[in-house]
Protein backbone atom coordinates (compact mmCIF):
# COMPACT_ATOMS: atom_id res chain seq x y z
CA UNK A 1 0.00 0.00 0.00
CA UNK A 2 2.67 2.80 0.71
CA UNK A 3 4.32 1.98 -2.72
CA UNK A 4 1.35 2.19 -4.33
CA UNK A 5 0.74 5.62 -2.09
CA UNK A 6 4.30 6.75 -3.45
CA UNK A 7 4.52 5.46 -7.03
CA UNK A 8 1.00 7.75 -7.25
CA UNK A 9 2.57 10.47 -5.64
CA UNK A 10 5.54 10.23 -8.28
CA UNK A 11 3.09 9.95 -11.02
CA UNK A 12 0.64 12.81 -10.06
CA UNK A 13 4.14 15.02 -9.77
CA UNK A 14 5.18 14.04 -13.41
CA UNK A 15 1.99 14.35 -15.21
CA UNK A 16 1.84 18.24 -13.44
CA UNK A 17 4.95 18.44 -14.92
CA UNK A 18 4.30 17.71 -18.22
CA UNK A 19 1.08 19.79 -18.11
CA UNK A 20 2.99 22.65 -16.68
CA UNK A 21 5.19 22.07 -19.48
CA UNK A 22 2.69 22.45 -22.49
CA UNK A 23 1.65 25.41 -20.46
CA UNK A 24 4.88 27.18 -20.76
CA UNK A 25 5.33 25.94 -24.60
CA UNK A 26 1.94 27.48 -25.48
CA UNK A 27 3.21 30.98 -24.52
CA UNK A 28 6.53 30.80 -25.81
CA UNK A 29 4.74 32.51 -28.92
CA UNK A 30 3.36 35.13 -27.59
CA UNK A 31 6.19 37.10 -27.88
CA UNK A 32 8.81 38.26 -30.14
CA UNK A 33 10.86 40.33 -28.52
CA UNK A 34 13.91 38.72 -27.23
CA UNK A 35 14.88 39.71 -23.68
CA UNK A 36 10.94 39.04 -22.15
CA UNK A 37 11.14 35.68 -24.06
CA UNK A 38 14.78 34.06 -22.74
CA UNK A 39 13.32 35.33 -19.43
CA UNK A 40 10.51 33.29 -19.61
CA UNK A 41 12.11 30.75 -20.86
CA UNK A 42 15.10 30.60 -17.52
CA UNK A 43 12.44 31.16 -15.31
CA UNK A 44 10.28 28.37 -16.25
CA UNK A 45 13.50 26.09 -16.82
CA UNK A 46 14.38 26.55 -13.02
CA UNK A 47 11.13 25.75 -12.12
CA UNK A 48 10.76 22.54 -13.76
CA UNK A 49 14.20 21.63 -12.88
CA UNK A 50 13.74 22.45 -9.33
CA UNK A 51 17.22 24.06 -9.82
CA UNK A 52 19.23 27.08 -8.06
CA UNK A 53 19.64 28.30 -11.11
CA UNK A 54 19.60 28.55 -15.27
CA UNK A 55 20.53 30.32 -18.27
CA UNK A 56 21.06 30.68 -21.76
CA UNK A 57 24.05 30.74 -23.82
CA UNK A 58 23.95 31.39 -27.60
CA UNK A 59 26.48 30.81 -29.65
CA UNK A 60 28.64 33.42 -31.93
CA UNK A 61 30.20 31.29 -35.02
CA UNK A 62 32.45 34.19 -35.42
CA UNK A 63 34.56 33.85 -32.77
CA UNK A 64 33.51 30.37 -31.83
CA UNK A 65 32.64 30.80 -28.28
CA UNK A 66 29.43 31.00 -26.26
CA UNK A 67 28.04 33.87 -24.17
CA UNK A 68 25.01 34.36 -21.78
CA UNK A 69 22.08 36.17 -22.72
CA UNK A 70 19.90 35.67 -19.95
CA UNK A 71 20.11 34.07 -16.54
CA UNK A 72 18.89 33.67 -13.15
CA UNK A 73 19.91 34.89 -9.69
CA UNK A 74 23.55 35.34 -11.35
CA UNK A 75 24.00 39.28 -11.65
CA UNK A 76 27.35 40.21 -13.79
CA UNK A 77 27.25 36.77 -15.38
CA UNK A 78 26.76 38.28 -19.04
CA UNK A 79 30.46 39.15 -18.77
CA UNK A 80 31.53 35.98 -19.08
CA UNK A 81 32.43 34.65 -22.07
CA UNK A 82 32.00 30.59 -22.55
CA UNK A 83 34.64 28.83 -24.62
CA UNK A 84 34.02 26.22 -26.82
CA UNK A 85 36.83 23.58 -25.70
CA UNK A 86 36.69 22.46 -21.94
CA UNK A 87 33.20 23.59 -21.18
CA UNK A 88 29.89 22.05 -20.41
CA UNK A 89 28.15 24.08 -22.65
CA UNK A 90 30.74 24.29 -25.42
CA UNK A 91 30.26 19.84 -24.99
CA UNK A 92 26.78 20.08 -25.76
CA UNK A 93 27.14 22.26 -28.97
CA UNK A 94 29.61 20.64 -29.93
CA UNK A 95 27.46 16.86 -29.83
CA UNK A 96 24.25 18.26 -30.27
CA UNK A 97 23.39 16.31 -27.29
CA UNK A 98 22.17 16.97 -23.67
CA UNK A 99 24.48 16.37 -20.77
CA UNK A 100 23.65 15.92 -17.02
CA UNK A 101 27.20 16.40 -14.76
CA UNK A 102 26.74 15.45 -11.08
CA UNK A 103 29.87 17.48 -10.04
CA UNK A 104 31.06 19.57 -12.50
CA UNK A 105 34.24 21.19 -10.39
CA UNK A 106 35.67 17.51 -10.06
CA UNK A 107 34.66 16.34 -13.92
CA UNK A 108 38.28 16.41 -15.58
CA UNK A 109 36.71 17.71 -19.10
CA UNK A 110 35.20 20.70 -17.28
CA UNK A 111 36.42 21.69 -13.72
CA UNK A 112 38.86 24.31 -15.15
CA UNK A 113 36.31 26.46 -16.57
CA UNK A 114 34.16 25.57 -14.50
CA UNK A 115 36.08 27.02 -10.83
CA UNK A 116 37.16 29.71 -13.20
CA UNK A 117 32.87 30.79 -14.09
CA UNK A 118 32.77 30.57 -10.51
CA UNK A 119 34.82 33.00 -9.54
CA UNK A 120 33.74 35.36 -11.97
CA UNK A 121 29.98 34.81 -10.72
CA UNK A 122 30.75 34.23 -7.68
CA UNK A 123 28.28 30.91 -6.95
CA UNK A 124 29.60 27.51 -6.52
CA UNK A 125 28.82 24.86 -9.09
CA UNK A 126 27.66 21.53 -8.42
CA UNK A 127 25.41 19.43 -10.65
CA UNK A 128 24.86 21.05 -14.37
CA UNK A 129 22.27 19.55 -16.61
CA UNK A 130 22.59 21.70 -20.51
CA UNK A 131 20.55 20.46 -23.84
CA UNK A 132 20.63 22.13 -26.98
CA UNK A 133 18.61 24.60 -28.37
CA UNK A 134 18.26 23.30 -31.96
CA UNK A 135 16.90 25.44 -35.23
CA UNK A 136 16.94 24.21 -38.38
CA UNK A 137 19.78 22.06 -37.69
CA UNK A 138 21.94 24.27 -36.21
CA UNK A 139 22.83 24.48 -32.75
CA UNK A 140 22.23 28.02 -32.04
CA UNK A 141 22.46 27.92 -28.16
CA UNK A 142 22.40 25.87 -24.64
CA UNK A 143 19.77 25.98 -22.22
CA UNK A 144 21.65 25.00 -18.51
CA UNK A 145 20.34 24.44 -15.14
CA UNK A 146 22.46 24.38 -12.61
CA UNK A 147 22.23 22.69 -8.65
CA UNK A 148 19.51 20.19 -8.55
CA UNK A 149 17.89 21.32 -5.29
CA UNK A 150 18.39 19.21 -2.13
CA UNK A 151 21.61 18.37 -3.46
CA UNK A 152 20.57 14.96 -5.38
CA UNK A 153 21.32 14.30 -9.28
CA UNK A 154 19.56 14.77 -12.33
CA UNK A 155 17.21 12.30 -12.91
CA UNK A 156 16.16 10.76 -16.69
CA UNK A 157 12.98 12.76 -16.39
CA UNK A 158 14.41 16.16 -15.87
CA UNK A 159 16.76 15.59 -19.20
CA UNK A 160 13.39 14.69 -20.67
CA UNK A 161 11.58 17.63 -19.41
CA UNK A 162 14.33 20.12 -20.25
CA UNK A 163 14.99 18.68 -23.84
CA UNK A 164 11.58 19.09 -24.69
CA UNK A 165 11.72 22.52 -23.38
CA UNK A 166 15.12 23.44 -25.42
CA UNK A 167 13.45 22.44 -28.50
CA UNK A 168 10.22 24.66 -27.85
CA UNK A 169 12.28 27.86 -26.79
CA UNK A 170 14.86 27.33 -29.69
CA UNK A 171 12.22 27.88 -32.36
CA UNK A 172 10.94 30.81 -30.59
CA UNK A 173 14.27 32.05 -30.19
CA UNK A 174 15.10 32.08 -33.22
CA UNK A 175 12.20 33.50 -34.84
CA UNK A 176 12.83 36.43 -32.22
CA UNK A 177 16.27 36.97 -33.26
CA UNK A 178 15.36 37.01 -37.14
CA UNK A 179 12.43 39.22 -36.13
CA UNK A 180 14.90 41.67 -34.29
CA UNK A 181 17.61 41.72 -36.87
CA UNK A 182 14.34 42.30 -39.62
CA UNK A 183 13.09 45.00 -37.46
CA UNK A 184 16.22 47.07 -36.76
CA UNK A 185 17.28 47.14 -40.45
CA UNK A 186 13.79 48.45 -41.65
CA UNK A 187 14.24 51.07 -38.92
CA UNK A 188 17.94 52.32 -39.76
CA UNK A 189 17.44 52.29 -43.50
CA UNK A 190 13.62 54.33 -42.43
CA UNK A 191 16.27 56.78 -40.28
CA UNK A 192 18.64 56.77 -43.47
CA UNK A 193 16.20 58.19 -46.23
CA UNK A 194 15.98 61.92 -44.59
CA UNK A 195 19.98 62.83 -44.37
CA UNK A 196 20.00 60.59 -48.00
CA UNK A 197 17.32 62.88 -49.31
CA UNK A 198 18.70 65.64 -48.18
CA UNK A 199 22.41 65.11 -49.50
CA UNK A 200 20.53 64.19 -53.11
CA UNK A 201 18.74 67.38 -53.12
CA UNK A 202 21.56 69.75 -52.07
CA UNK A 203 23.90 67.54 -54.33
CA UNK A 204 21.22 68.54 -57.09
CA UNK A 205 20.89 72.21 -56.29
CA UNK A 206 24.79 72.61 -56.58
CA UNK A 207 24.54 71.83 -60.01
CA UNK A 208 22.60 75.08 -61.36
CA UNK A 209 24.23 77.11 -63.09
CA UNK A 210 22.21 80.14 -60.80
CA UNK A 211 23.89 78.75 -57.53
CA UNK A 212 26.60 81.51 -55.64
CA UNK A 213 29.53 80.82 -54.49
CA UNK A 214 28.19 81.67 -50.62
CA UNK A 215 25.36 79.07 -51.65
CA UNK A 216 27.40 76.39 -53.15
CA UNK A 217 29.54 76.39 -49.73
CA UNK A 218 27.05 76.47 -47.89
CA UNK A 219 25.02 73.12 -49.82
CA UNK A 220 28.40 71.86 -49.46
CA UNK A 221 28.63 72.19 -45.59
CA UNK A 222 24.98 70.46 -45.25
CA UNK A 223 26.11 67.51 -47.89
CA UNK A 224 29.37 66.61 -44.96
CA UNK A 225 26.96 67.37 -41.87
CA UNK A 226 24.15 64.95 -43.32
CA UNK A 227 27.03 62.09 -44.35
CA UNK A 228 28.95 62.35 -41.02
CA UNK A 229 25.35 61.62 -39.91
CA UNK A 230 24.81 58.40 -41.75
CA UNK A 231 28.17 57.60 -40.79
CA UNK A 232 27.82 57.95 -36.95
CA UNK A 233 24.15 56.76 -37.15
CA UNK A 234 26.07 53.67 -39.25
CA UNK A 235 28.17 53.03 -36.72
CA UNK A 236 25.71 53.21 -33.36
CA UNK A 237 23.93 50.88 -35.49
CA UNK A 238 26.58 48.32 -35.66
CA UNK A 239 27.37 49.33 -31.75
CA UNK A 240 24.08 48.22 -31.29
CA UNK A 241 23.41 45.24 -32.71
CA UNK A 242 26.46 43.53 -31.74
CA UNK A 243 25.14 44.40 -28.38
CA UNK A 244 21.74 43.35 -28.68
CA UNK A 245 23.14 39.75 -30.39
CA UNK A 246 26.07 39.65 -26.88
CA UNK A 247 28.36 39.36 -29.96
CA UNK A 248 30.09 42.74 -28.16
CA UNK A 249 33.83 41.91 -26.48
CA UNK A 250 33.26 43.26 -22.97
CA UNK A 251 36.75 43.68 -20.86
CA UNK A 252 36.18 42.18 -17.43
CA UNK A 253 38.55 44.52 -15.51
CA UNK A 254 38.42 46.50 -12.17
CA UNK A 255 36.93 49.50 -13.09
CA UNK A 256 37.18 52.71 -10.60
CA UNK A 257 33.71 54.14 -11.66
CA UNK A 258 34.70 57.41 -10.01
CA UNK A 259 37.81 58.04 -12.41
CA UNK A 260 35.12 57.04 -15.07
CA UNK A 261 32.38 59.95 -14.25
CA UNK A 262 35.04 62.16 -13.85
CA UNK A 263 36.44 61.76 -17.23
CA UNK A 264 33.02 61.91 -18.66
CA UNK A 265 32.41 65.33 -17.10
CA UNK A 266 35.75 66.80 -18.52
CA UNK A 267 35.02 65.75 -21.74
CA UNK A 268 31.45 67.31 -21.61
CA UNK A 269 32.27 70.57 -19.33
CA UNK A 270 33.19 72.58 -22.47
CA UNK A 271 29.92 72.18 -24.07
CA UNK A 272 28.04 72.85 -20.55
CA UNK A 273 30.39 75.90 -19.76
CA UNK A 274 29.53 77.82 -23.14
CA UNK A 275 26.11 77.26 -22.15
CA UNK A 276 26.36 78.64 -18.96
CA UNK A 277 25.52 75.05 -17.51
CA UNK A 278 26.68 74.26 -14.08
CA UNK A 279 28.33 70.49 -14.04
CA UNK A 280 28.49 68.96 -10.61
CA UNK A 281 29.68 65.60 -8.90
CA UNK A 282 28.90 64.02 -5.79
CA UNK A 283 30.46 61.01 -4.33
CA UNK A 284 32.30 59.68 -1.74
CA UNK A 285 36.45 60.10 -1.84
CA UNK A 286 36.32 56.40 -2.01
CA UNK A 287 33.88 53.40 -4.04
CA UNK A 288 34.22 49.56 -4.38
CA UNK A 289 35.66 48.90 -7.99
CA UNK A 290 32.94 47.12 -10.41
CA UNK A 291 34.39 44.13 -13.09
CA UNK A 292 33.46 45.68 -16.52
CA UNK A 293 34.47 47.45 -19.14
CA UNK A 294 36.21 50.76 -18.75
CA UNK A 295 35.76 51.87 -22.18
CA UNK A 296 31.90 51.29 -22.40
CA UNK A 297 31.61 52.73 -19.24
CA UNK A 298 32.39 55.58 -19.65
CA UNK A 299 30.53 55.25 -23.20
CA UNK A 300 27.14 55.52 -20.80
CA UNK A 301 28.39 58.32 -19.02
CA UNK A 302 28.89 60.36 -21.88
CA UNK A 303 25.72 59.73 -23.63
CA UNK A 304 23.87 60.79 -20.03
CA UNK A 305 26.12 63.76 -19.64
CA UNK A 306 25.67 64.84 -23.55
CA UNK A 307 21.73 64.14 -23.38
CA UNK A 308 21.65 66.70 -20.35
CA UNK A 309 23.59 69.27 -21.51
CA UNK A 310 21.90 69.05 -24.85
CA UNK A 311 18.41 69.47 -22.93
CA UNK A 312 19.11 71.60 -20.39
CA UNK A 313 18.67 75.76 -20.78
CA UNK A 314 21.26 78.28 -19.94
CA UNK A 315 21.84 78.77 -16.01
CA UNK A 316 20.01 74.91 -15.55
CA UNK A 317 22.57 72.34 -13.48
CA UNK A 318 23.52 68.63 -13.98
CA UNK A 319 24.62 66.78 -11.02
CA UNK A 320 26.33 63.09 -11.05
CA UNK A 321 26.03 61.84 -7.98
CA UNK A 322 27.61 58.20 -6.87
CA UNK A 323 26.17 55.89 -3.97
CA UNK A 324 27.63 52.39 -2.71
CA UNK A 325 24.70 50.59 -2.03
CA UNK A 326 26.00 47.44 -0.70
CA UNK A 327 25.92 44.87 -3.24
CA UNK A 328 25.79 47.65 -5.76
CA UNK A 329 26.67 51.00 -6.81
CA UNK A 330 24.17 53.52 -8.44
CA UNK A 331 24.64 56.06 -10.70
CA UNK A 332 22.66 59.13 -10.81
CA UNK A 333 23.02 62.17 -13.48
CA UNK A 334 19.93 64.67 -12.90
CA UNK A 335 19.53 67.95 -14.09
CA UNK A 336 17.15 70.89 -13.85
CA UNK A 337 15.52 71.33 -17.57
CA UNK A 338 12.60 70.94 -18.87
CA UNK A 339 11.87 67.51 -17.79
CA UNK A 340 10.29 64.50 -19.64
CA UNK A 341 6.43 64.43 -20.23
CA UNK A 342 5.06 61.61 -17.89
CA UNK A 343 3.70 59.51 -21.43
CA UNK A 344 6.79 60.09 -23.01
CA UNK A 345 8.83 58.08 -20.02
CA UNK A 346 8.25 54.85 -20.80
CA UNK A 347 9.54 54.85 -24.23
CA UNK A 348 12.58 56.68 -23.72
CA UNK A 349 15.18 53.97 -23.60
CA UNK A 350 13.14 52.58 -27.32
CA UNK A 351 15.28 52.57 -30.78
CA UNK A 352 15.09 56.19 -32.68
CA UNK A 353 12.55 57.44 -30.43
CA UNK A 354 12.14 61.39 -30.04
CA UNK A 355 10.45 62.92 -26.78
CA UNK A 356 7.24 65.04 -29.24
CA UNK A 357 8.27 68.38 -29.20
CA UNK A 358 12.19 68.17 -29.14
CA UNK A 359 12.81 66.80 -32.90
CA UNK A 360 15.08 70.81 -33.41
CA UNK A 361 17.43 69.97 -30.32
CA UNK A 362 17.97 65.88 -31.46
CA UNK A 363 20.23 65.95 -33.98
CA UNK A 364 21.70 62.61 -32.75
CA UNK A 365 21.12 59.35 -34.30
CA UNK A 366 18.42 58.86 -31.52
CA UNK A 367 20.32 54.93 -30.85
CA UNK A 368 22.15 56.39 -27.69
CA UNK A 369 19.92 55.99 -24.89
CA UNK A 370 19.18 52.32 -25.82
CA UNK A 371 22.84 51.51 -26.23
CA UNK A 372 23.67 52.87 -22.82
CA UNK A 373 20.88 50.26 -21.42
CA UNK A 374 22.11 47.48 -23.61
CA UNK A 375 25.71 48.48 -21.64
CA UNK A 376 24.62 48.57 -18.45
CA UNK A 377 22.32 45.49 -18.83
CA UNK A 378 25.28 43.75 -20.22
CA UNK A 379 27.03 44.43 -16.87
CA UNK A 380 24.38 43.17 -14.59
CA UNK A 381 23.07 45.96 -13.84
CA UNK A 382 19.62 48.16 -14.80
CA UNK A 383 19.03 51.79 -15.99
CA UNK A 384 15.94 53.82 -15.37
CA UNK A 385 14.58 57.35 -15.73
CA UNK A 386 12.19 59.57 -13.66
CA UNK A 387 11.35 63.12 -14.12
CA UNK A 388 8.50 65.75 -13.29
CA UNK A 389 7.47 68.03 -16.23
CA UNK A 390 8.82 71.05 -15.84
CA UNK A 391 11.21 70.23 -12.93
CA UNK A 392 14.23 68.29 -14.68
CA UNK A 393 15.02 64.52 -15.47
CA UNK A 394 17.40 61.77 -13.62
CA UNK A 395 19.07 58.82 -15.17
CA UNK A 396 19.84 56.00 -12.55
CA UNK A 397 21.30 53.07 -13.55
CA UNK A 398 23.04 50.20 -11.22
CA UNK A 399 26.35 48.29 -11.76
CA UNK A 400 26.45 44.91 -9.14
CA UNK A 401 29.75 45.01 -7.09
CA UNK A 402 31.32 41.58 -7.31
CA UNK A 403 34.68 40.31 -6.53
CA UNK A 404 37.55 41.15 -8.39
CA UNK A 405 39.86 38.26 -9.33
């Protein structure tokens, strides 16, 4: 009788499995953009693993290594880049088969990488179970869950349940990431056609015979304004989708975030001094280094820095301000313009978009706000804007403080 009690017990557990399963591949549709989707998709792998914790790693055939795209409960681990040889997920790409590890710090093939993960992510590694994510016949990614909870091993039914999985959420990643790449070249070539137009039309005019000399120098200034246009909006576009695909090299160095804002502020203090703009920093004389990327760093602080000064009237202020939070630092730049309209808020971070009303003071390519989240997000951390019509804006983003090997 208590077999029969516990083999009925097992059973009821599986078959909620398997229905919570077809749950979550019935909504893996609804969907295409990319980051709500792979978060979906970790989340509900952890939960039918009963795992500490799971991500995704997609693969760049470039430069034949793996890197994460999403993850759970592992802030900063986007940094780390996966090789192919000696790793568990780099195994199952290379097989096309799923692989269960009971302890992956003592498995010969992998415990290199795998104590050297660790110590970037600071988590400790036990049990790994990765299957492929498989579209069209090409492994395009791994799916991995990681610590079976309560310490046991994976059992045959949780490589079942996770395979199954992999193969849902690969076709729906995929069609996301053709749907992405679709959607951001219809928009750049859609931002191309004005500066185009214009450098056709002024090209044009320059050829009449009636044209003066002040004219034809002039035409010719607006010709090398609008191409150094498509040439920087060119480039943010490439920027961007090498971040958007994790194809982008991030350095993985200690970074002294106050050297970084202060460098930033140099830069832009010219440009806020002719217009009478006040440029201000507060933090402490001392803040925990962050592992990241120097360079793009200080990429986001400019693009903050620029966007306020660019906003802001003569006699307004922009103050950077610096907290250590703990287990994270945060970033602050607020100034006292004009402020954002309240509807306007939620769409600021979006590709090309233009706050209605300011289209004369953005002559930028309108890609820099959502490359400074793609940075930030690509160091763990998140970006976020409030402001009060009328009474200024502030830009906060966070950058985790981990460990610095």
């Amino acid at each position: 009788m208590v077999v029969d009690r516990r083999q009925r017990t097992q059973l009821g557990k599986r078959v909620a499995r398997l229905e919570r399963l077809i749950e979550i591949s019935r909504s893996l549709n609804s969907t295409l953009s990319l980051p709500p989707l792979l978060d979906h998709i970790i989340v509900a792998a952890q939960e039918l693993t009963e795992t500490e914790y799971c991500s995704i790693l997609l693969v760049d055939r470039q430069s034949d290594q793996l890197y994460f795209k999403a993850a759970t409960n592992l802030p900063g681990v986007r940094l780390i880049i996966v090789p192919m040889e000696g790793s568990v997920a780099g195994w199952v790409v290379r097989t096309g088969e799923p692989i269960a590890v009971s302890d992956a710090r003592k498995d010969p093939r992998f415990g290199h990488n795998i104590v050297k993960a660790d110590e970037q992510s600071a988590i400790t590694t036990h049990s790994v179970l990765a299957v492929p994510l498989v579209a069209r016949s090409n492994v395009i990614g791994v799916l991995e869950a990681i610590n079976k909870g309560g310490g046991i091993e994976f059992t045959g039914e949780d490589v079942e349940l996770l395979t199954v999985l992999g193969d849902q959420a690969a076709v729906a990643v995929q069609n996301a990431l053709l749907f992405q790449q679709s959607d951001l070249v219809a928009e750049i070539v859609h931002e191309m056609r004005t500066p185009l137009t214009s450098i056709v039309a002024y090209a044009d005019l320059m050829q009449r015979p009636e044209v003066t000399v002040s004219q034809y120098s002039q035409f010719a200034d607006i010709i090398q304004c609008e191409a150094e246009r498509i040439n920087e909006m060119a480039n943010n576009f490439l920027d961007l989708a090498r971040l958007e695909s994790g194809r982008a090299s991030l350095a993985q160095d200690p970074v002294d975030l106050r050297t970084v804002i202060h460098m930033a502020v140099n830069v832009l203090r010219p440009q806020a001094d002719a217009k009478q703009i006040l440029l201000l920093v507060e933090a402490p004389a001392t803040l925990p280094s962050v592992v990241g990327d120097a360079q793009r760093l200080h990429q986001v602080m400019l693009n903050l820095l620029s966007n306020a000064v660019k906003y802001c009237r003569q006699g307004d202020n922009v103050t950077v301000t610096a907290r250590d939070e703990g287990d994270h630092l945060t970033v602050s730049v607020a100034d006292t313009g004009p402020g954002i309209p309240a509807d306007a808020l939620s769409n600021i971070f979006e590709r090309f978009y233009r706050v209605p009303g300011t289209e004369g003071q953005a002559l930028g390519t309108g890609l820099g706000l959502t490359i400074t989240r793609q940075i930030v997000e690509a160091h763990g951390g998140e970006i976020y804007a409030s402001s009060e019509e009328g009474h200024g804006a502030t830009f906060t983003f966070t950058l985790p403080i981990q460990s610095v090997q």
